[in-house]
Structures are given as C-alpha cells and as structure tokens.
Protein backbone atom coordinates (compact mmCIF):
# COMPACT_ATOMS: atom_id res chain seq x y z
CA UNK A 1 -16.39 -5.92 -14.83
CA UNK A 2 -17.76 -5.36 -11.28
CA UNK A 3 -16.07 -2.00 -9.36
CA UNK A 4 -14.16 -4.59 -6.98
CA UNK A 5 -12.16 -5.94 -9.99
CA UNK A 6 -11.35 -2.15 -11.05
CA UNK A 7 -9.18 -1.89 -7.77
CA UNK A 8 -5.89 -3.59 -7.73
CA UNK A 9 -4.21 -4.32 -3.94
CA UNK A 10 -0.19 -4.52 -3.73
CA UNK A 11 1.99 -5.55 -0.83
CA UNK A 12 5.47 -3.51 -0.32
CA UNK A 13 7.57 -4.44 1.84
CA UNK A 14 10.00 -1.25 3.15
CA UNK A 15 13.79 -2.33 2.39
CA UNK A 16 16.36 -0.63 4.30
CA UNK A 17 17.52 1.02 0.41
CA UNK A 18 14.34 2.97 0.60
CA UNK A 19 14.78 4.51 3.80
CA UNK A 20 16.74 7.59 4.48
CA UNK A 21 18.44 9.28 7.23
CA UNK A 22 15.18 10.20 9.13
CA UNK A 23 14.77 7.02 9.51
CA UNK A 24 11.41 6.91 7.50
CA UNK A 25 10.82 5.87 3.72
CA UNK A 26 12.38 8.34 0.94
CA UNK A 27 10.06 10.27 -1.15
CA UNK A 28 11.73 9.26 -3.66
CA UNK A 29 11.59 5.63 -2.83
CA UNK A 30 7.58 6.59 -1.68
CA UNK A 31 6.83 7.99 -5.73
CA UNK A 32 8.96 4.73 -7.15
CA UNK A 33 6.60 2.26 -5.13
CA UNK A 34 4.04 4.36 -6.14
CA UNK A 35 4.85 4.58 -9.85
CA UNK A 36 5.98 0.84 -10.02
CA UNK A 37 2.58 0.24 -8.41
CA UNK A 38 0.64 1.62 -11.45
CA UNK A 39 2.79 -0.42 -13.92
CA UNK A 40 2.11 -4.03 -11.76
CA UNK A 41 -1.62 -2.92 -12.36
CA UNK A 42 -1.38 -1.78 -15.88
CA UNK A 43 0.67 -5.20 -16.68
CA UNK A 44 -2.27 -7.23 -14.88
CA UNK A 45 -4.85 -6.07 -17.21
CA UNK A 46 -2.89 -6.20 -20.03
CA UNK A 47 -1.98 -2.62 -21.22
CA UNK A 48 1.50 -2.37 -19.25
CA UNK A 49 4.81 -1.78 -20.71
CA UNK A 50 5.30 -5.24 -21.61
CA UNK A 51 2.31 -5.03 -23.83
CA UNK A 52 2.77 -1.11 -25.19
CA UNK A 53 6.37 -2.09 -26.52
CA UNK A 54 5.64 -4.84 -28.48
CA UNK A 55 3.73 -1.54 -30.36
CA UNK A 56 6.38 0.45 -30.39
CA UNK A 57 4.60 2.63 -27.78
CA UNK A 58 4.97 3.04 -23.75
CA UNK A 59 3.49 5.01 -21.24
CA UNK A 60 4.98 8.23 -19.40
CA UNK A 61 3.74 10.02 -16.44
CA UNK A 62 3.13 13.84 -16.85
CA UNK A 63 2.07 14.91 -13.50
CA UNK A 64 2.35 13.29 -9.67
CA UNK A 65 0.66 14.60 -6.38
CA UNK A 66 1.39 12.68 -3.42
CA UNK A 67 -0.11 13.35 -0.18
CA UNK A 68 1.46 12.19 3.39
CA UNK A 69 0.02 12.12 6.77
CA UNK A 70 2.33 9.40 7.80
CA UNK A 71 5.52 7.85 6.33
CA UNK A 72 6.35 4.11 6.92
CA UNK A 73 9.40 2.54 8.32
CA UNK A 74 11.86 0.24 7.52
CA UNK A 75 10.76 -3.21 7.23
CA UNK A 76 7.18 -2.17 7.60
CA UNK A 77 4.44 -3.42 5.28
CA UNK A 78 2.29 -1.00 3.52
CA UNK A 79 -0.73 -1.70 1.41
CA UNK A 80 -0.88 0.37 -2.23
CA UNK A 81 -4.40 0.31 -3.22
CA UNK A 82 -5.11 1.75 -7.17
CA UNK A 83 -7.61 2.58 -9.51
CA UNK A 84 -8.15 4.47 -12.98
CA UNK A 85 -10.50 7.35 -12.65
CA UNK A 86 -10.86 8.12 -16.21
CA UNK A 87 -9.76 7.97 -19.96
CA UNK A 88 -9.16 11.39 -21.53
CA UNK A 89 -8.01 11.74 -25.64
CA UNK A 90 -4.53 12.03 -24.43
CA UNK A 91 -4.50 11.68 -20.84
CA UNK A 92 -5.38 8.88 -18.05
CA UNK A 93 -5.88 9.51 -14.45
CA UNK A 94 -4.96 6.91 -11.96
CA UNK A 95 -5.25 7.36 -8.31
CA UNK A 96 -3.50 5.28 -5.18
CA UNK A 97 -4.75 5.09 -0.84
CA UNK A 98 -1.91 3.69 1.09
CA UNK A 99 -2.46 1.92 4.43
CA UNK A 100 0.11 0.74 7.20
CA UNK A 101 0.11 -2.68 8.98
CA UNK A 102 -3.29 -0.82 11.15
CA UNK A 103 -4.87 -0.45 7.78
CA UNK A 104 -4.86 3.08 8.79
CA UNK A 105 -4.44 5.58 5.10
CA UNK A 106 -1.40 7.16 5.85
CA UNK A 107 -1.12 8.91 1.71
CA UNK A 108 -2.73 9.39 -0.92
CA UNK A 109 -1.52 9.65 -4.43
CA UNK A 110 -3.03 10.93 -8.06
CA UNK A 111 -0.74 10.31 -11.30
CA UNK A 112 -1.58 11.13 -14.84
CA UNK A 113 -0.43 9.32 -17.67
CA UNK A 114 -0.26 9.74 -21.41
CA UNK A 115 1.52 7.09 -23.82
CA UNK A 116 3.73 7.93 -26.46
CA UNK A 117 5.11 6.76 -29.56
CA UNK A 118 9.07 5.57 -29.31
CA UNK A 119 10.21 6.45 -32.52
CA UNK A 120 7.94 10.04 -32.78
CA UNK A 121 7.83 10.49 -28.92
CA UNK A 122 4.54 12.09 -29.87
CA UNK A 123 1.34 11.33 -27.50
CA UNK A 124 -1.03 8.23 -28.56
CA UNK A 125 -4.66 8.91 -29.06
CA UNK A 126 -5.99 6.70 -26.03
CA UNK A 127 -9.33 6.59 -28.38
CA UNK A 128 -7.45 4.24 -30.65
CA UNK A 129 -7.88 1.83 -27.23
CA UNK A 130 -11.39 1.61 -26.65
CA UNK A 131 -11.11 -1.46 -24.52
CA UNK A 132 -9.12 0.05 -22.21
CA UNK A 133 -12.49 2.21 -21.33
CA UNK A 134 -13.92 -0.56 -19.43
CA UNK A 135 -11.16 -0.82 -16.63
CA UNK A 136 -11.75 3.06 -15.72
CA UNK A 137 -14.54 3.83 -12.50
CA UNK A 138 -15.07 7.56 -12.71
CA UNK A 139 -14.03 7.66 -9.01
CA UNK A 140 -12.11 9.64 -7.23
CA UNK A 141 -12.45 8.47 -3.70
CA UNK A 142 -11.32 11.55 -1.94
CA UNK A 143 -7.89 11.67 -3.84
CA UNK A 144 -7.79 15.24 -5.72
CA UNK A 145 -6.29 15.01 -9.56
CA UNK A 146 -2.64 16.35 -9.72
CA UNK A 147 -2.92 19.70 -9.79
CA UNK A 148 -0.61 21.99 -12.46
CA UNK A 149 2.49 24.13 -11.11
CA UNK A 150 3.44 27.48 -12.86
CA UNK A 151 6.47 29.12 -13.70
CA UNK A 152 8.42 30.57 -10.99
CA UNK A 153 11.32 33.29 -10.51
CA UNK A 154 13.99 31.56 -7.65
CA UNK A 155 17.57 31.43 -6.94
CA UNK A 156 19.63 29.19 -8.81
CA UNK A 157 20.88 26.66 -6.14
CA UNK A 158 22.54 23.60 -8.21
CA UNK A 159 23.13 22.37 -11.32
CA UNK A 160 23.27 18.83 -12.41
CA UNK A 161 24.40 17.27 -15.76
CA UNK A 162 22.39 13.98 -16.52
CA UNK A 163 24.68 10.50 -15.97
CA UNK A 164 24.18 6.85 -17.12
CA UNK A 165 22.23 6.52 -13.69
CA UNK A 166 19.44 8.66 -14.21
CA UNK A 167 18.42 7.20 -17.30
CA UNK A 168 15.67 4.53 -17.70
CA UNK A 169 14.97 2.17 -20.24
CA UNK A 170 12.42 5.03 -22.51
CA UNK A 171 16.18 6.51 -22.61
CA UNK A 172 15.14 9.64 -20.74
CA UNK A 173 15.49 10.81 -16.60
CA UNK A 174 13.74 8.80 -14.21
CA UNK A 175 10.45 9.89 -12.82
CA UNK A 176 11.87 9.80 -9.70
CA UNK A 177 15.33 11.28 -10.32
CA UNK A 178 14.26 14.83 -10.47
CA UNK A 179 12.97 14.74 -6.76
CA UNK A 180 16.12 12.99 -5.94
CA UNK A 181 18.13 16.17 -7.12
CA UNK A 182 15.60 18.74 -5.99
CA UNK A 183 16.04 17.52 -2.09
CA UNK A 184 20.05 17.22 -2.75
CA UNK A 185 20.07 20.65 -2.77
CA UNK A 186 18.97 20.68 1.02
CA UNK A 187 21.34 19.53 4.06
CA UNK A 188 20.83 16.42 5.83
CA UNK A 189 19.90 18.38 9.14
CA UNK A 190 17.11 20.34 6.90
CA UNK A 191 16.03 17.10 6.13
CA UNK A 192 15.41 15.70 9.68
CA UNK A 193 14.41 18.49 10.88
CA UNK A 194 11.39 18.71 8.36
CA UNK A 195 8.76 16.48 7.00
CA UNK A 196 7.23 16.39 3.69
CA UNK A 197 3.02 16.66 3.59
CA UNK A 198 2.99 17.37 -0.07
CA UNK A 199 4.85 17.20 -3.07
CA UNK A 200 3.30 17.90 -6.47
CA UNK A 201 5.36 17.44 -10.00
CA UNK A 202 5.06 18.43 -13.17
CA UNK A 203 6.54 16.44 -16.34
CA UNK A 204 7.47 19.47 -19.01
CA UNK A 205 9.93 17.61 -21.42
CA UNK A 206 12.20 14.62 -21.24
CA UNK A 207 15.73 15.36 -19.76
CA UNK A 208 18.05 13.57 -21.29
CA UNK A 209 22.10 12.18 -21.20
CA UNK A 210 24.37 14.44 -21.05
CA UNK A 211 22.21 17.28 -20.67
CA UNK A 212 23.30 20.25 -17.60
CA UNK A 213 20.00 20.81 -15.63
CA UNK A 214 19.52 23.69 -13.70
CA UNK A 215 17.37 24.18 -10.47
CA UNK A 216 15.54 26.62 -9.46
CA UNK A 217 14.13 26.98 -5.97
CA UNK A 218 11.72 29.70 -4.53
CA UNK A 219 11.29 29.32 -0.59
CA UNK A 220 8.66 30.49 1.76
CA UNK A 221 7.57 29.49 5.17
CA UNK A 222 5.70 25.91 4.63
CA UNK A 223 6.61 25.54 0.60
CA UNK A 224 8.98 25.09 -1.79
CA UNK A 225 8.67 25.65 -5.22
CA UNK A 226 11.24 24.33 -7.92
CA UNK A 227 11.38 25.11 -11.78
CA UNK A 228 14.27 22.72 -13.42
CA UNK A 229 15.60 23.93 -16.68
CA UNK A 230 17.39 22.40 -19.36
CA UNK A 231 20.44 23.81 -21.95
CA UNK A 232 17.92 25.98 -24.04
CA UNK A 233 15.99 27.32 -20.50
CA UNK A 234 12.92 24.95 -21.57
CA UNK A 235 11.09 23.86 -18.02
CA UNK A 236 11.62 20.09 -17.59
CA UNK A 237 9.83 19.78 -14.67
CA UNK A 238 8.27 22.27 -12.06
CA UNK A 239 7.57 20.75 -8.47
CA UNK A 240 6.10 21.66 -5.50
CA UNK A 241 6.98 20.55 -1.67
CA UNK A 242 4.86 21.75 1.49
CA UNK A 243 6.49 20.99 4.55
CA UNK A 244 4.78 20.22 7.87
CA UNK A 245 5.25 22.79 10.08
C-alpha cells in the first residue's frame, strides 16, 4: 500500500450545534469531529468499532493534543486529513492537518489510542494484529505526539456527578465530555474574550454513571491546567488549555 492510500481525507460540514457563543466552532465539537474522524478511517480499513466489537474488543483514546491557529465558522467546510504514525505493543498514534475552504491548515491534531477488552477492560496486545502494521507511515508531518500532563495542586472550582448524557456506548464518559465540564467552569464573557491555541488531555481512568467528579483548576497568565478526580481521588483525566494572548 502506496503512502497516498495511508492518508484518509474527510469533509465536515460546521452545523450551527457545533458552534458556540463566540461565534466559532466548540472545542468540544472541534475534538468530536476530530475523534469521529479517526473512527470513519479506522472503519474504512477495516479495524473500526464495527469490526473490534464483533471481538468483544473496542478502541479508547488515552491522550489528545489539538493545536489551533484558526477556528472555523458556522456552515463552513473544513477538510480533516489523517494518518497512523505508528503501532506500539499497547499504543497507536494517529495524527490529523485541518484545512479551511482556502486549503489553508488552520490545526493540527495527535491522538493516541489503545484497545481494550469489554468484559476485562484490560488493554489488547496490538501485536496480536499484525496486519494492522501495514496501514501505519512512520510520519509525523510536523504534528508533535500528545504530550503527558502531571499532577497538579489547584483550587477546587466545580463538581459534577456523571448523568445518562455523558455516557457513550463503551458505558463510560465521553471523550469529549470532560472538556465540556472543564470550560463550564468559566463565564461566557471569559469565553469570548479568550481563544483557545492549545488544549492537551490526558485519559487516566474511565468515569463512570453516577460517579461525583471533581475539578481541579490551576491558573496562570496564558494556561490552564485541570486535574479531574473521581470518589476515591484517582485522576480521571488531567488537561491542559493555553490561551492566546
């Protein structure tokens, strides 16, 4: 399989859902086209969720770096290129290039993936796959692998217990859900009065129904960091955010 073939091209179309009160696309709804993105890809060379369940396995992503120069409309068209950089024992990389309507980049993305089993929730060994090997290019194109966040000592600004709405169908919190809460705990007029550049996330352990999670938030000039515990003080997720100043 030529390099070409490696990289996958989707169309998204910006829906007025995904846009928020700046007036430009959500992060959140940014990291959902981007996550969605890898499964479309995964499910066109047959290793996607479709394929994984029948297996009793699926995939789960363990760490997401997006970076934004430039955030698209609504009802603009954006082009999400992707490609796998490489196949670890446990761990995948895939990476993403996102161009406007000018075929200008305006972000970049870099997502790492493991797959687990459904009954043992214990990682797969991606060795058992060895045709999965030939879809990955060993390139990183200028996108930088998702980097890992550390523990941090913050203020305790909100609390959230887990609803029937953050839960997907692996029965844990939505990728996405835990930068939904982090940026509830800011006010709308923070919000438009600041742009993201970079947000970085770390998947600790699955949050799950019912569960009270705590956030953490540690605030300097141009970043916030975030540290989101659950009812035994185990890290779910850390996350970074650096604003533009």
């Amino acid at each position: 399989m030529n390099k070409d073939e490696l990289t996958q091209t989707f169309i998204h179309h910006i829906g007025p859902q995904e846009v928020d009160c700046s007036g430009y696309m959500s992060l959140t709804a940014l990291g959902s086209a981007i996550l969605n993105t890898a499964g479309d890809a995964a499910e066109k060379h047959n290793f996607g969720m479709n394929f994984l369940l029948k297996e009793g396995l699926t995939w789960v992503v363990s760490r997401l770096s997006i970076s934004i120069d430039k955030l698209p409309k609504m009802y603009d068209v954006i082009k999400i290129e992707t490609w796998i950089k490489n196949y670890g024992r446990v761990f995948t990389i895939r990476n993403f290039k996102i161009y406007n309507s000018k075929r200008e980049e305006i972000c970049k993305a870099s997502s790492q993936w493991a797959v687990i089993d459904l009954k043992t929730r214990r990682p797969f060994d991606l060795r058992n796959k060895p045709e999965w090997q030939q879809y990955a290019t060993e390139e990183s194109r200028g996108v930088e692998d998702p980097i890992g966040i550390s523990a941090i000592s913050g203020e305790l600004i909100s609390e959230h217990r887990v609803r029937f709405s953050d839960i997907d169908f692996n029965q844990h919190t939505n990728s996405m859900k835990y930068a939904e809460w982090m940026l509830d705990s800011y006010s709308p007029d923070t919000l438009k009065n600041r742009s993201i550049t970079q947000f970085d996330i770390n998947y600790m352990h699955e949050a799950l129904y019912g569960q009270n999670i705590k956030i953490v938030r540690s605030e300097n000039e141009n970043q916030s960091l975030f540290n989101l515990t659950d009812n035994d003080n185990f890290s779910v997720c850390r996350a970074a955010i650096r604003w533009r100043l």
